[in-house]
N, C-alpha and C. Protein backbone atom coordinates (compact mmCIF):
# COMPACT_ATOMS: atom_id res chain seq x y z
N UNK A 1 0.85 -1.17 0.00
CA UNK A 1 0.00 0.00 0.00
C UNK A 1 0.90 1.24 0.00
N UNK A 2 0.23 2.25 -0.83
CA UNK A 2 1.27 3.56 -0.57
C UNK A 2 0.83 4.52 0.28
N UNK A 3 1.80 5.20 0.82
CA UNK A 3 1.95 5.83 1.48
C UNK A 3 0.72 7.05 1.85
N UNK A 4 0.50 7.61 0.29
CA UNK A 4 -0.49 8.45 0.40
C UNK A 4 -2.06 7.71 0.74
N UNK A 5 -2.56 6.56 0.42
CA UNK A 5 -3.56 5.46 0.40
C UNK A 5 -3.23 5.62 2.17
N UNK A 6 -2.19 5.47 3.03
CA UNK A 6 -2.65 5.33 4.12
C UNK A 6 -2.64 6.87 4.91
N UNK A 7 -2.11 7.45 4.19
CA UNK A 7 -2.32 9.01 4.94
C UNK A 7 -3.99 9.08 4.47
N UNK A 8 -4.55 9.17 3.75
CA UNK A 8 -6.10 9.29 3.36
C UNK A 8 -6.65 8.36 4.09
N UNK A 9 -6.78 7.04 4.20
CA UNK A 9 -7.16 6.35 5.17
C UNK A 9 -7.10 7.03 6.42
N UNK A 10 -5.83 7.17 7.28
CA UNK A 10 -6.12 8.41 8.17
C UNK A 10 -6.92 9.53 8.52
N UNK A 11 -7.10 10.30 7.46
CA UNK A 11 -7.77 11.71 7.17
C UNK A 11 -9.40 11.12 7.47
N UNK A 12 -9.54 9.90 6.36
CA UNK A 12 -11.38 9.48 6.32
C UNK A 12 -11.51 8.86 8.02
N UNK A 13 -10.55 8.32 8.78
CA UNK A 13 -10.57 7.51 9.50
C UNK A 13 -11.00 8.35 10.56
N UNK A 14 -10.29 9.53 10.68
CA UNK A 14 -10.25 10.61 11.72
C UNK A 14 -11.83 11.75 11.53
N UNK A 15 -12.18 11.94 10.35
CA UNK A 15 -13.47 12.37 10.20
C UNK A 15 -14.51 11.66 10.04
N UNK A 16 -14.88 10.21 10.33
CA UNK A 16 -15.77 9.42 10.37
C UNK A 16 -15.66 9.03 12.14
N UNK A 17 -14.63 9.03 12.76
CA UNK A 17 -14.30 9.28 14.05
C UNK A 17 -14.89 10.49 14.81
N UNK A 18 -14.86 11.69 14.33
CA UNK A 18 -15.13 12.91 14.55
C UNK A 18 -16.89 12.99 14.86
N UNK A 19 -17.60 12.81 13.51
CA UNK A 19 -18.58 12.46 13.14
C UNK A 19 -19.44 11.24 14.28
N UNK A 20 -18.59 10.25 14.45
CA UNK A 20 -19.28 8.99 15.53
C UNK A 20 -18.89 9.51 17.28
N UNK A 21 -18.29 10.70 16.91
CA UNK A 21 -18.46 11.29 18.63
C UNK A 21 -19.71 12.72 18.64
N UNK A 22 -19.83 13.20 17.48
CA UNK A 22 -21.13 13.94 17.45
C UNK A 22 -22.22 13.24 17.51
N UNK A 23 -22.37 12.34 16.81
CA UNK A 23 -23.71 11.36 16.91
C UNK A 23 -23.77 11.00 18.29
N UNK A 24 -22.88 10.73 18.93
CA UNK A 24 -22.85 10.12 20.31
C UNK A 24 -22.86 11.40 21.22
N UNK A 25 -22.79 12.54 21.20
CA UNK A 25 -22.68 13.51 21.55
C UNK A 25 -24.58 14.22 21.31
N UNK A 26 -25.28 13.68 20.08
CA UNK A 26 -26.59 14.19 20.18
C UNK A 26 -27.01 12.95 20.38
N UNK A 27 -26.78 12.02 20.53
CA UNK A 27 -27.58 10.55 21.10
C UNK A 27 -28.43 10.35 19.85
N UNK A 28 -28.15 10.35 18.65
CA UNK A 28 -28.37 9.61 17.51
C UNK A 28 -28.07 8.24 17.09
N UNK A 29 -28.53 7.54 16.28
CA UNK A 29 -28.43 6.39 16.16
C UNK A 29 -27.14 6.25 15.46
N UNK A 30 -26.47 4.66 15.82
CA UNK A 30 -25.30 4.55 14.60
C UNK A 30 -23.67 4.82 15.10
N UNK A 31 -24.39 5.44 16.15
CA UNK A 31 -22.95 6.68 16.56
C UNK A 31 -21.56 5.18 17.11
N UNK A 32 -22.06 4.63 17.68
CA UNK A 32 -20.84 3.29 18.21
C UNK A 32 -20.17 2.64 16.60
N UNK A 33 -21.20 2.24 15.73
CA UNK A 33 -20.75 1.96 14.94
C UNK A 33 -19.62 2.78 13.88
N UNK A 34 -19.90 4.48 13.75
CA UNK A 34 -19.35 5.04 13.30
C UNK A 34 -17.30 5.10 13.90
N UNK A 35 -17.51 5.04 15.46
CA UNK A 35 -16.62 4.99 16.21
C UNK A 35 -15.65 4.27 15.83
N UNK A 36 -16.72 2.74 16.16
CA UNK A 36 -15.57 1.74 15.65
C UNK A 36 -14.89 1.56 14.18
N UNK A 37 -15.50 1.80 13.19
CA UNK A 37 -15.33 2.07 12.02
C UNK A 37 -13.95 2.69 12.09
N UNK A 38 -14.13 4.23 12.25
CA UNK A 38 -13.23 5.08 12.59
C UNK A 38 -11.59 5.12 13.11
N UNK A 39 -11.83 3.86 14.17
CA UNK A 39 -10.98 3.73 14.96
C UNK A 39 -9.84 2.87 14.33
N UNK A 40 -10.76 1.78 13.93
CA UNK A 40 -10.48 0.51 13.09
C UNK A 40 -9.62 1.11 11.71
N UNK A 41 -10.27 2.12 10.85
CA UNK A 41 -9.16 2.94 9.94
C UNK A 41 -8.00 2.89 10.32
N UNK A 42 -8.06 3.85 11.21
CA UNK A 42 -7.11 5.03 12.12
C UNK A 42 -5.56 3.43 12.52
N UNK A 43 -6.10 2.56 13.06
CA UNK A 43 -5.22 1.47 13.67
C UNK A 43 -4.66 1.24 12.19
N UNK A 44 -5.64 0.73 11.33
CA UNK A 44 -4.97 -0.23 10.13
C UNK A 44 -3.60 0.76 9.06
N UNK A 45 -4.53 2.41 9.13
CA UNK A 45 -3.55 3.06 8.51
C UNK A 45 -2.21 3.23 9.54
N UNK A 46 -2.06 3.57 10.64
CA UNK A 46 -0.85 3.93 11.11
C UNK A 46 -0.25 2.69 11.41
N UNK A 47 -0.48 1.95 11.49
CA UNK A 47 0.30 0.02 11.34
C UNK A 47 0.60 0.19 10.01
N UNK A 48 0.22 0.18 9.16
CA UNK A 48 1.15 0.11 7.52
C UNK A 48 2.26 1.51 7.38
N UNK A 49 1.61 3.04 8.34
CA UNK A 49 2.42 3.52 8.30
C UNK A 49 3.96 3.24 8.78
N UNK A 50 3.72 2.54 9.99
CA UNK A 50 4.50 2.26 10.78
C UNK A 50 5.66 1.00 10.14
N UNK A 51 5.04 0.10 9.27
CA UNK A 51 5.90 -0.86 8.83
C UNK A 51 6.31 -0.42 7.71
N UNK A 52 5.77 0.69 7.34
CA UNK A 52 6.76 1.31 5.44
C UNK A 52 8.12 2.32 6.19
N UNK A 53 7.53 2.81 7.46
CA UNK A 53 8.72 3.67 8.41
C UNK A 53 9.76 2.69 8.42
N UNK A 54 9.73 1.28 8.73
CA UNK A 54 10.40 0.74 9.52
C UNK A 54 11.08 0.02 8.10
N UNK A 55 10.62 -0.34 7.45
CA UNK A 55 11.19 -1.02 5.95
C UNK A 55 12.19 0.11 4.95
N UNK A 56 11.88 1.25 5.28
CA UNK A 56 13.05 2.21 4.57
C UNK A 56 13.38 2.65 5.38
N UNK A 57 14.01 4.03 4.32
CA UNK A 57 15.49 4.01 5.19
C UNK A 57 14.97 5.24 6.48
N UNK A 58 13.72 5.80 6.07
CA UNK A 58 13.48 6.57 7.29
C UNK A 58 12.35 8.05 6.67
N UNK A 59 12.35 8.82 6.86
CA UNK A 59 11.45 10.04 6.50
C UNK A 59 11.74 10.44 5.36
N UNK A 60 13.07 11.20 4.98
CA UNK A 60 13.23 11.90 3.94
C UNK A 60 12.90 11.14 2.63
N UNK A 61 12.34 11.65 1.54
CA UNK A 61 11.69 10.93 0.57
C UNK A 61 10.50 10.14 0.59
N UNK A 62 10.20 9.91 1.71
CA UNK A 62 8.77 8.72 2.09
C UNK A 62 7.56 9.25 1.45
N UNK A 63 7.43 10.38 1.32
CA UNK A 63 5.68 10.82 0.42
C UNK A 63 5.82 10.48 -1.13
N UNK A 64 7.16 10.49 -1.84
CA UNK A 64 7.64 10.20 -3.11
C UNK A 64 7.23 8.43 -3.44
N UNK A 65 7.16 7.84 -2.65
CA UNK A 65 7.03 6.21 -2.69
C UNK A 65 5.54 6.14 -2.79
């Protein structure tokens, strides 16, 4: 997966997150599910971030890949 695919994953992960604490915040329906959704992104993108960190050589150049 590239790099940018998991920075966007992030971004959707963190505003569908955002979103499932307003719902839960007006006691609308859905709102747990949105959460977990959210959360579940948020884990899967920064774990691939974390193993493309760890597989090169480090920051500089990493948005280019």
């Amino acid at each position: 997966m590239k790099t940018r695919t998991a920075l966007s994953m992030l971004l959707v992960g963190t505003a569908i997150l955002t979103l499932g604490g307003l719902f839960k915040l007006l006691h609308w329906p859905s709102a747990n599910i949105q959460l977990m959704i959210g959360t579940m992104l948020q884990v899967v993108a920064l774990l691939v971030l974390a193993v493309k960190l760890a597989t090169t050589d480090g920051l500089p150049g990493m948005l280019n890949r």
